[in-house]
PDB file of N, CA and C in Angstrom:
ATOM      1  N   UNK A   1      25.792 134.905 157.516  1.00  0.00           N
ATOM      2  CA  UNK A   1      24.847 135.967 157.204  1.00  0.00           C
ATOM      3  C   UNK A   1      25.491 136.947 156.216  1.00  0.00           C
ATOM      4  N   UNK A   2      24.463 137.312 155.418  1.00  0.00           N
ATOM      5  CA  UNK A   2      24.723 138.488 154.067  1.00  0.00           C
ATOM      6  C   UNK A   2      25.579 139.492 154.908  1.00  0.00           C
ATOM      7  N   UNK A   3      26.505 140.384 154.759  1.00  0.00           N
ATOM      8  CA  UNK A   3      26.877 141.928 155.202  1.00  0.00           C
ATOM      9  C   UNK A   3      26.332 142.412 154.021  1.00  0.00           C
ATOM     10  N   UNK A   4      24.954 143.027 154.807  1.00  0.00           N
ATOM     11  CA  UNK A   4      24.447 144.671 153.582  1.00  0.00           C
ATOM     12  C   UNK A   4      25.253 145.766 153.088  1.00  0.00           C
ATOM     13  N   UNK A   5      25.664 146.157 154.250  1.00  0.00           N
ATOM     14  CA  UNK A   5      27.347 147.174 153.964  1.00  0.00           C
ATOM     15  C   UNK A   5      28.432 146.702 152.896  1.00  0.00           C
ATOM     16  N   UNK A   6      28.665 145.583 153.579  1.00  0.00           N
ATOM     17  CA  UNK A   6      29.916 145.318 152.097  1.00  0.00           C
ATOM     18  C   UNK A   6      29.113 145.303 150.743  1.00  0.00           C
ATOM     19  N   UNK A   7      28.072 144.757 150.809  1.00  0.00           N
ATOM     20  CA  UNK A   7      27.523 144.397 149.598  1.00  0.00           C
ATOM     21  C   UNK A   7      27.231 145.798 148.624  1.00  0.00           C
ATOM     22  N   UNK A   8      26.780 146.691 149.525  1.00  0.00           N
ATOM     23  CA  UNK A   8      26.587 148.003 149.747  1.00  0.00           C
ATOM     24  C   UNK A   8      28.195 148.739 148.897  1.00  0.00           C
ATOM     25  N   UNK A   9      28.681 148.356 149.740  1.00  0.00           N
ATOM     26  CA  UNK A   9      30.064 149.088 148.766  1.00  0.00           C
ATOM     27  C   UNK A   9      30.739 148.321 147.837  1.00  0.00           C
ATOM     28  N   UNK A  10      30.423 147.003 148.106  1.00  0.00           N
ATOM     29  CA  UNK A  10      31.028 146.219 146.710  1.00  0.00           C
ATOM     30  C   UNK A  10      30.835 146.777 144.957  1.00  0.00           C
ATOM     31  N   UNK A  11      29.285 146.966 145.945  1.00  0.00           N
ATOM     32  CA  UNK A  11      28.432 147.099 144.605  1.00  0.00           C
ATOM     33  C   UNK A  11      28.587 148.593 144.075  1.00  0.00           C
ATOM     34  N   UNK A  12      28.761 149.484 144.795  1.00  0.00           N
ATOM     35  CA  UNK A  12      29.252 151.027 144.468  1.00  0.00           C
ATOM     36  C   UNK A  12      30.703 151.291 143.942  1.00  0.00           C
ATOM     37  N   UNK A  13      31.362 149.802 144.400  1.00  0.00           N
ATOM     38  CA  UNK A  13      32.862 150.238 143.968  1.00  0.00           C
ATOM     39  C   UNK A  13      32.973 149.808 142.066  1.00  0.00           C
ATOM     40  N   UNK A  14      32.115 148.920 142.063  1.00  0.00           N
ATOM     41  CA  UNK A  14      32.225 148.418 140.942  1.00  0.00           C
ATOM     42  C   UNK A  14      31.349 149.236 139.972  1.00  0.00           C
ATOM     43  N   UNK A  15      30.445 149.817 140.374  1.00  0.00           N
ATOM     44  CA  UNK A  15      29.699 150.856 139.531  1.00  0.00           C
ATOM     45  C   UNK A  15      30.483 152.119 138.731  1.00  0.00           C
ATOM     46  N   UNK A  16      31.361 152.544 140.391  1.00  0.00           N
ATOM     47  CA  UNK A  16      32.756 153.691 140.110  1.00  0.00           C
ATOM     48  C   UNK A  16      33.454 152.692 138.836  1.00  0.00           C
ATOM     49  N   UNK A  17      33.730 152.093 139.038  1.00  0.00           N
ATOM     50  CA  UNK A  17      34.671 150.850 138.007  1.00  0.00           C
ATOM     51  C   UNK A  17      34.127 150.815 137.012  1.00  0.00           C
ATOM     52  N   UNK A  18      33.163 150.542 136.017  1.00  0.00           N
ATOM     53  CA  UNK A  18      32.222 151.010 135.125  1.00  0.00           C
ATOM     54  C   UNK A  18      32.128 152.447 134.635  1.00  0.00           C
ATOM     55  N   UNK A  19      31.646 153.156 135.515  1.00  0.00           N
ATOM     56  CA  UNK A  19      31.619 154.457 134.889  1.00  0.00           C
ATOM     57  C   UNK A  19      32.958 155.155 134.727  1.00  0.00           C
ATOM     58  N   UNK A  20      34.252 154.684 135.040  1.00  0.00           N
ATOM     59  CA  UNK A  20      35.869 154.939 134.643  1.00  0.00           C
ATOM     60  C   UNK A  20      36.035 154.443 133.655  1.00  0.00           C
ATOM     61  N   UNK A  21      34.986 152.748 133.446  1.00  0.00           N
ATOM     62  CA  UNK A  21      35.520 152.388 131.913  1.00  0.00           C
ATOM     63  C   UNK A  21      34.631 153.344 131.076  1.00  0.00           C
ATOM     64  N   UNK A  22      33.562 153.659 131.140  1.00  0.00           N
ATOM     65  CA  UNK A  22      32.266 154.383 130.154  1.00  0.00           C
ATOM     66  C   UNK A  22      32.808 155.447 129.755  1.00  0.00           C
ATOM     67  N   UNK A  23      33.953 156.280 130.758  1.00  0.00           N
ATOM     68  CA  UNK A  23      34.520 157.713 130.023  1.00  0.00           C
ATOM     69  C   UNK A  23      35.845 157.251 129.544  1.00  0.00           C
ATOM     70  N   UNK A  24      36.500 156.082 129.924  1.00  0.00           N
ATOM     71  CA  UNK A  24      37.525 155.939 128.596  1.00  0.00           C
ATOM     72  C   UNK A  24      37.080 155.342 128.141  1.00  0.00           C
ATOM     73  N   UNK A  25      36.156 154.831 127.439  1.00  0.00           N
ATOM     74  CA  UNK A  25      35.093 154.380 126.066  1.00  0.00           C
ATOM     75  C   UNK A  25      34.834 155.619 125.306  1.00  0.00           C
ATOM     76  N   UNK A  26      34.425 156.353 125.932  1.00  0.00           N
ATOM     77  CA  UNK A  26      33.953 157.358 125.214  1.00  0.00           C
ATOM     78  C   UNK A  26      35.593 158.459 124.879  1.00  0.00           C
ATOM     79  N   UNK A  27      36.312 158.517 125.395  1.00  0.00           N
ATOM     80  CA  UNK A  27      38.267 158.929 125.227  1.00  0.00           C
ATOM     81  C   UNK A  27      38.333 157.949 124.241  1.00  0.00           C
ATOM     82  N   UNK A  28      38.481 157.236 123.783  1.00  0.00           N
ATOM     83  CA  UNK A  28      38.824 155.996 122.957  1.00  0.00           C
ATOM     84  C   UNK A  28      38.078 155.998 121.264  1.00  0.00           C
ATOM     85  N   UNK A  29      37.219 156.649 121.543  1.00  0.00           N
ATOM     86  CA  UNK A  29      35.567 156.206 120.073  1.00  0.00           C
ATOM     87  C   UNK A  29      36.217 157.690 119.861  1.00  0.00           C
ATOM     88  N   UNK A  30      36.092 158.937 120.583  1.00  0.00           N
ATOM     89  CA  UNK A  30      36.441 160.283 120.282  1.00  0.00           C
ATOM     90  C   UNK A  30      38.222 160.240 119.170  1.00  0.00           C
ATOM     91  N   UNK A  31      38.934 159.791 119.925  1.00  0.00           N
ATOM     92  CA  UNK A  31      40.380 159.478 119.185  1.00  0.00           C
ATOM     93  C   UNK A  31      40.630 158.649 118.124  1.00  0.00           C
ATOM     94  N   UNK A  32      39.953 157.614 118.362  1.00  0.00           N
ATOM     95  CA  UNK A  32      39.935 156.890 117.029  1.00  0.00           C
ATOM     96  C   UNK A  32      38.712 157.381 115.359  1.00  0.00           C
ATOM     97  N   UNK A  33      37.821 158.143 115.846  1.00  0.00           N
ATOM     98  CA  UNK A  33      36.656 158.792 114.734  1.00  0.00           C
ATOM     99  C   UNK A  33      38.018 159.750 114.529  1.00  0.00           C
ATOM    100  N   UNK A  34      38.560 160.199 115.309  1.00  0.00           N
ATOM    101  CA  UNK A  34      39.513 161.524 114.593  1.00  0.00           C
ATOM    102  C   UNK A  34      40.449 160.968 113.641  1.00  0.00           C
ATOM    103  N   UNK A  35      41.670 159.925 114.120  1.00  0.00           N
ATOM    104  CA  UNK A  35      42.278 159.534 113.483  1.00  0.00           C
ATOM    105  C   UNK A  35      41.788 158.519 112.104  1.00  0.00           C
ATOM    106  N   UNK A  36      40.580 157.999 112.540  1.00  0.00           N
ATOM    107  CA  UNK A  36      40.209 157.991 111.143  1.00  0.00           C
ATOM    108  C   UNK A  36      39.776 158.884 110.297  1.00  0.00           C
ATOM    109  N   UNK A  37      38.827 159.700 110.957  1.00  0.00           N
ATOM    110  CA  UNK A  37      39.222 161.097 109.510  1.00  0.00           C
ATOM    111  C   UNK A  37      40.491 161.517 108.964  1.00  0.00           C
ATOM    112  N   UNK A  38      41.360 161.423 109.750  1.00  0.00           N
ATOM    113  CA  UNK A  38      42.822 162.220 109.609  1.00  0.00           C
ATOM    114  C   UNK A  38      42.795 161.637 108.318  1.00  0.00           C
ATOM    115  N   UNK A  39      42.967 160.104 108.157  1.00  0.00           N
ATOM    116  CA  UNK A  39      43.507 158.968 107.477  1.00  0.00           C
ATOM    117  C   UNK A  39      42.634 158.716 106.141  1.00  0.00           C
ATOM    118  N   UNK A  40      41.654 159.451 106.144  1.00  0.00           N
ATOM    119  CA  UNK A  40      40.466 159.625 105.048  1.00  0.00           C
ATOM    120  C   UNK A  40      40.106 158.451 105.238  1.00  0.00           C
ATOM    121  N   UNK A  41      39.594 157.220 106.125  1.00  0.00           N
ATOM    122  CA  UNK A  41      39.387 156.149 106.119  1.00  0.00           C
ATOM    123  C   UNK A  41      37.554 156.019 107.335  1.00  0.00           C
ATOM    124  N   UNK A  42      36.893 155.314 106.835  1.00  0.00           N
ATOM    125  CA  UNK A  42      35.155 155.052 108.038  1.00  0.00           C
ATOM    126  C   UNK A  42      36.269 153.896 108.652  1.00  0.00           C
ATOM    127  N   UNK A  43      35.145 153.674 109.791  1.00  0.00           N
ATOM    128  CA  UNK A  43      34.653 152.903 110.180  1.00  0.00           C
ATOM    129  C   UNK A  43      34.431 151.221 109.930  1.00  0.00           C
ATOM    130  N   UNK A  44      34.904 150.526 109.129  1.00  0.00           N
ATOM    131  CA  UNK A  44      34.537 149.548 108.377  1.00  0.00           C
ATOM    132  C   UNK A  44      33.328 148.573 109.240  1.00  0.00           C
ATOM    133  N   UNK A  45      33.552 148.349 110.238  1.00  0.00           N
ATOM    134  CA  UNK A  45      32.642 147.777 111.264  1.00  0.00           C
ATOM    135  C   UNK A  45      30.741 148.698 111.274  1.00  0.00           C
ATOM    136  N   UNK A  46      31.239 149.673 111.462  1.00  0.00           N
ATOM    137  CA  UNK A  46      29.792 150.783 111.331  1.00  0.00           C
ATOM    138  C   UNK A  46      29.311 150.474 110.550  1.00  0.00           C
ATOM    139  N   UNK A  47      30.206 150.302 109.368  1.00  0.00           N
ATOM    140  CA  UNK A  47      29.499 150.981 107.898  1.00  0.00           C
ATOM    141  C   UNK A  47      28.904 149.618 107.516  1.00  0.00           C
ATOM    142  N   UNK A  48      29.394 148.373 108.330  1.00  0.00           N
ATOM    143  CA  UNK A  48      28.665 147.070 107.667  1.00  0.00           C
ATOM    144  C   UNK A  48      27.082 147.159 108.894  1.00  0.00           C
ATOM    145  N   UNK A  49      27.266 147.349 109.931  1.00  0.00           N
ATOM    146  CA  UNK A  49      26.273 147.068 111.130  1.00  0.00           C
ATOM    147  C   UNK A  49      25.572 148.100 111.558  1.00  0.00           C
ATOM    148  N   UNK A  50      26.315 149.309 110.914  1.00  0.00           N
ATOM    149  CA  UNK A  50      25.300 150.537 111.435  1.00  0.00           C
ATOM    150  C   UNK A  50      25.734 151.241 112.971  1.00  0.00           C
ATOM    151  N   UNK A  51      26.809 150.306 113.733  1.00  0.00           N
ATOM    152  CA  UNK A  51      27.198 150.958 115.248  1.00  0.00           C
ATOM    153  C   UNK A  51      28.535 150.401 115.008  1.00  0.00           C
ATOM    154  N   UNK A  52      29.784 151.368 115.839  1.00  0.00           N
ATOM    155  CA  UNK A  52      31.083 150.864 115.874  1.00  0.00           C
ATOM    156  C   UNK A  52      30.831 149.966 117.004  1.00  0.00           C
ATOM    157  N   UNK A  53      32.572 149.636 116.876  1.00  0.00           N
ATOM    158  CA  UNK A  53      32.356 148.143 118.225  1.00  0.00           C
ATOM    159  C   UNK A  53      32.560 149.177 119.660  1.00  0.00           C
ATOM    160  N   UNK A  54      32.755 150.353 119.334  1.00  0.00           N
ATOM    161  CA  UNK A  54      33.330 151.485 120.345  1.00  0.00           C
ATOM    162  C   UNK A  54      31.198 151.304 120.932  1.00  0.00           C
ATOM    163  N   UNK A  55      30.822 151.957 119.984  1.00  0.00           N
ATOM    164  CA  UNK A  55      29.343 151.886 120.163  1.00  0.00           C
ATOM    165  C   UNK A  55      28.854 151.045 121.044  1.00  0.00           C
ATOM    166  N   UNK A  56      29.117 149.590 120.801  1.00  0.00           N
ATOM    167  CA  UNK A  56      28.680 148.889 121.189  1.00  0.00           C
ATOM    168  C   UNK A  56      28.854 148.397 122.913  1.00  0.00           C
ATOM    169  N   UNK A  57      30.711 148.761 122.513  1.00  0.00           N
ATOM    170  CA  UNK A  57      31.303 148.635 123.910  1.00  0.00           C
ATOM    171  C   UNK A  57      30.201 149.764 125.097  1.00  0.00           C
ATOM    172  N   UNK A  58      30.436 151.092 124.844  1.00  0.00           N
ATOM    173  CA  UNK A  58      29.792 151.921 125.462  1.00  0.00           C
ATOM    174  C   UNK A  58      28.069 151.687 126.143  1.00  0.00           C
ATOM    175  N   UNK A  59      27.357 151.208 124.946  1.00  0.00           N
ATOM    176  CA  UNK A  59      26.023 150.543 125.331  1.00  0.00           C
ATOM    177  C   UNK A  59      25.923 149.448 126.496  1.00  0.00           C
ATOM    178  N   UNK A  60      27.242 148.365 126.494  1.00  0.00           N
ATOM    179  CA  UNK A  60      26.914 147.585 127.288  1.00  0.00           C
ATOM    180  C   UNK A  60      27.440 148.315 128.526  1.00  0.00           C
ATOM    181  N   UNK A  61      28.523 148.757 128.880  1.00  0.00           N
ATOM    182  CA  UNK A  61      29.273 149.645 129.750  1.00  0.00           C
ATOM    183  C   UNK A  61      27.939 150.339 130.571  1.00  0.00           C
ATOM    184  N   UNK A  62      27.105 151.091 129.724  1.00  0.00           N
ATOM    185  CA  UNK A  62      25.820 151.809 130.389  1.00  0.00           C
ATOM    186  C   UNK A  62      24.882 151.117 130.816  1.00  0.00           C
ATOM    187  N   UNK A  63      24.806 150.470 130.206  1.00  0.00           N
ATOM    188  CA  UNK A  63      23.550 148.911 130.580  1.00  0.00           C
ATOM    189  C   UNK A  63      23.866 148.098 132.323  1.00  0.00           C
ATOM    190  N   UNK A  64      25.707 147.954 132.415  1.00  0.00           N
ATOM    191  CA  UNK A  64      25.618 147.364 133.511  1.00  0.00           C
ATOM    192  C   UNK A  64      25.877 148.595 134.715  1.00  0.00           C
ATOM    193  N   UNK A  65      25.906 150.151 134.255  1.00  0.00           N
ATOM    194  CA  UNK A  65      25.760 150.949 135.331  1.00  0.00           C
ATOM    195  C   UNK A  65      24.670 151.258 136.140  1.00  0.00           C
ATOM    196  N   UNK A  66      23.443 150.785 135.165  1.00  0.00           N
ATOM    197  CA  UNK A  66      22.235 151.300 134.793  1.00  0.00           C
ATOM    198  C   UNK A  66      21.917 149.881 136.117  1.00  0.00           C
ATOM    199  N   UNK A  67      22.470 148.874 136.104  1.00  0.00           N
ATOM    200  CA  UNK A  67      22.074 147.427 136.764  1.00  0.00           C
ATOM    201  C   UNK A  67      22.600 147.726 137.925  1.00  0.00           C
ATOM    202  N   UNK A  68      24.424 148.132 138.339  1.00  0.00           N
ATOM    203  CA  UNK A  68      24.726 148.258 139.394  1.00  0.00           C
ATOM    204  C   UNK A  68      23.857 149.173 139.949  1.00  0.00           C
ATOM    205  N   UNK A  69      23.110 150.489 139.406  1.00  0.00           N
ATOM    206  CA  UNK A  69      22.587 151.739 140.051  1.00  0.00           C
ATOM    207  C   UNK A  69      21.674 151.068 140.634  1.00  0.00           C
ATOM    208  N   UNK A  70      20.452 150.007 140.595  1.00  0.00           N
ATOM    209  CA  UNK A  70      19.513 149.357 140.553  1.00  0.00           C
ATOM    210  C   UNK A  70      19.811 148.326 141.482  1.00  0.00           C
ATOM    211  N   UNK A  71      20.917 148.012 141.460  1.00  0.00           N
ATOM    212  CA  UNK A  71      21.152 146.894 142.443  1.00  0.00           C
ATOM    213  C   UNK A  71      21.381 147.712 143.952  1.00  0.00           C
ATOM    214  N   UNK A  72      22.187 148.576 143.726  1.00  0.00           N
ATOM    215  CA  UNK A  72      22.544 149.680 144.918  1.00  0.00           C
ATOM    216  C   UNK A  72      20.984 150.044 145.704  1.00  0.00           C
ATOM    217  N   UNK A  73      20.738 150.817 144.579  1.00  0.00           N
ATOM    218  CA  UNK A  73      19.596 151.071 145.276  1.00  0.00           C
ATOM    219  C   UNK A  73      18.569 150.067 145.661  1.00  0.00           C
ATOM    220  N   UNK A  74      18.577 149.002 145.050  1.00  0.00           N
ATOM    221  CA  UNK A  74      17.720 148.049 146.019  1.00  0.00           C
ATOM    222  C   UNK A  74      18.022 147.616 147.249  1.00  0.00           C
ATOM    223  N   UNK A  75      19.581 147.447 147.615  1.00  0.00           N
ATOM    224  CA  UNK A  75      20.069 147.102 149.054  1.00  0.00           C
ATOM    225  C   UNK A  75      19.825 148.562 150.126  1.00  0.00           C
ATOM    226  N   UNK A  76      20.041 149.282 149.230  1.00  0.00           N
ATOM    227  CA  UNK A  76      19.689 150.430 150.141  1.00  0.00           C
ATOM    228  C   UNK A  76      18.120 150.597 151.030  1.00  0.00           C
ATOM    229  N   UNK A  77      17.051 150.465 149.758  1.00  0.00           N
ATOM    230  CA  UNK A  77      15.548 150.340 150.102  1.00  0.00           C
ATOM    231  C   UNK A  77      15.656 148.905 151.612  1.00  0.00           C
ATOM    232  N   UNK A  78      16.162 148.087 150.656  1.00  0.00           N
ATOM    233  CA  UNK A  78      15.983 146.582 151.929  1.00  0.00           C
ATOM    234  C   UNK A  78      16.362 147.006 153.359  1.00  0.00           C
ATOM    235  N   UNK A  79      17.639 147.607 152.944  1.00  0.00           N
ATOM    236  CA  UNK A  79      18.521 147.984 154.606  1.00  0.00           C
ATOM    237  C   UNK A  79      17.978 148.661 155.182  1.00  0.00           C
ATOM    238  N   UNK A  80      16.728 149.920 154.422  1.00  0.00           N
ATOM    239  CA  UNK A  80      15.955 150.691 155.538  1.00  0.00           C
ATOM    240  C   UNK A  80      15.004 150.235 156.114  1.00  0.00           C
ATOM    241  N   UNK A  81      14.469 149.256 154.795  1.00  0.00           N
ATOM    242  CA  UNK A  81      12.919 148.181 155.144  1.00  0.00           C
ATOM    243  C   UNK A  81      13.564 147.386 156.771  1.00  0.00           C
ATOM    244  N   UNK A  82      14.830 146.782 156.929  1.00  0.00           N
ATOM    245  CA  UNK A  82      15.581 146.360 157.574  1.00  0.00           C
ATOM    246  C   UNK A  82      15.394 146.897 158.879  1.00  0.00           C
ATOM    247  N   UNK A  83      15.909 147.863 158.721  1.00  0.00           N
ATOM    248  CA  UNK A  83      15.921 149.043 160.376  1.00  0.00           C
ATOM    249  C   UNK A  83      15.127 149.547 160.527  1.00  0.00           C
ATOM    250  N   UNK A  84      14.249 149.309 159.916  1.00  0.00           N
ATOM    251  CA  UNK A  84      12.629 150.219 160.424  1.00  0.00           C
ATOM    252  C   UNK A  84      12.164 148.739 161.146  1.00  0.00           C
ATOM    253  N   UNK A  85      12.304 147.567 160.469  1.00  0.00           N
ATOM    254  CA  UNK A  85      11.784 146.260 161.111  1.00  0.00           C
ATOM    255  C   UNK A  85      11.868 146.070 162.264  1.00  0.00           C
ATOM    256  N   UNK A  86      13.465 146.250 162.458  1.00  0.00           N
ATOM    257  CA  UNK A  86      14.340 146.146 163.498  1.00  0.00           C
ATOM    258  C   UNK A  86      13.558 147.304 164.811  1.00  0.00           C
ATOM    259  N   UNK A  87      13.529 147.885 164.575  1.00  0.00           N
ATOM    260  CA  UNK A  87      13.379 149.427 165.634  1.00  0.00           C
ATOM    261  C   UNK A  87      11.870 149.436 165.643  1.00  0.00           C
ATOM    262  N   UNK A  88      10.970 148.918 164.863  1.00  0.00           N
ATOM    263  CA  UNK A  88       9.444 148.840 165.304  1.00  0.00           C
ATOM    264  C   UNK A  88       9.271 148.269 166.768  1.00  0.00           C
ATOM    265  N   UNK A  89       8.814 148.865 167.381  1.00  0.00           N
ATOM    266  CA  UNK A  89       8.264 148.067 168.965  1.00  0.00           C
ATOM    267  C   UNK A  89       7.049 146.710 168.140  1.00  0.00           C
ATOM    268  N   UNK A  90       7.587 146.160 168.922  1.00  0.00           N
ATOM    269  CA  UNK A  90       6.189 144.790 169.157  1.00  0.00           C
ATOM    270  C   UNK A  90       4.977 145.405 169.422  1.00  0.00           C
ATOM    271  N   UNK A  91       4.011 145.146 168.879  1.00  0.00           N
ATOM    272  CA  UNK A  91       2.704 145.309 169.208  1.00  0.00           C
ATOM    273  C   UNK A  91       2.465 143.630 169.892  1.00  0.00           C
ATOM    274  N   UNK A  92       1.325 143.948 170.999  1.00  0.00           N
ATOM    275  CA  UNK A  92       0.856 142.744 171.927  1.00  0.00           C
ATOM    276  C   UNK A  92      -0.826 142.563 170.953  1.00  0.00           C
ATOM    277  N   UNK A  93      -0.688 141.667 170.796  1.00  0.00           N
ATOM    278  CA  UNK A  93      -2.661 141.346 169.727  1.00  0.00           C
ATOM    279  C   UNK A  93      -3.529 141.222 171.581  1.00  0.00           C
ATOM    280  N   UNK A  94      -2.522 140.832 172.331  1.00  0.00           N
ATOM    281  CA  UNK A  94      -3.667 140.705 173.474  1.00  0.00           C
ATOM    282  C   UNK A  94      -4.742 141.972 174.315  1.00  0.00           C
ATOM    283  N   UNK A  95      -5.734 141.734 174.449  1.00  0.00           N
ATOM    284  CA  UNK A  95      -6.492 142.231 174.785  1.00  0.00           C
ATOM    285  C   UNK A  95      -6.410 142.790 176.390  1.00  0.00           C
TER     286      UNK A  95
END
């Protein structure tokens, strides 16, 4: 049988794990735009595609927080759908 709980925190630990990489993504795109100004030098990647690969990294980074948040909260909804199931008394159809 599934454990909702672990799944429950699996899935929250790895979200935390994500959003640690999303702010050093964003530490990373901040330091490197500087040091390339320093250096009088773009982007070469941007300037052909229109987004750095920093950009890009960050988008997907948000995309799968955006999935873990969604996944969380769906085990959460189930687990209450769950214990409300659980804790409903039986109704008798008999007359």
């Amino acid at each position: 049988m599934i454990d909702a709980g672990r799944m429950r925190r699996e899935t929250e630990a790895a979200r935390e794990q994500a959003e640690a990489l999303l702010r050093s993504l964003y530490e990373a795109k901040a330091k490197s735009e500087k040091h390339l100004a320093e250096m009088g030098q773009d982007d070469a990647f941007k300037r052909v595609t229109g987004r750095s690969s920093y950009d890009n990294a960050i988008q997907s980074a948000q995309r799968m927080i955006d999935t873990l948040s969604r996944a969380a909260h769906e085990l959460e909804r189930e687990s209450s759908e769950l214990s409300l199931h659980i804790m409903r008394p039986a109704y008798s159809h008999a007359h």
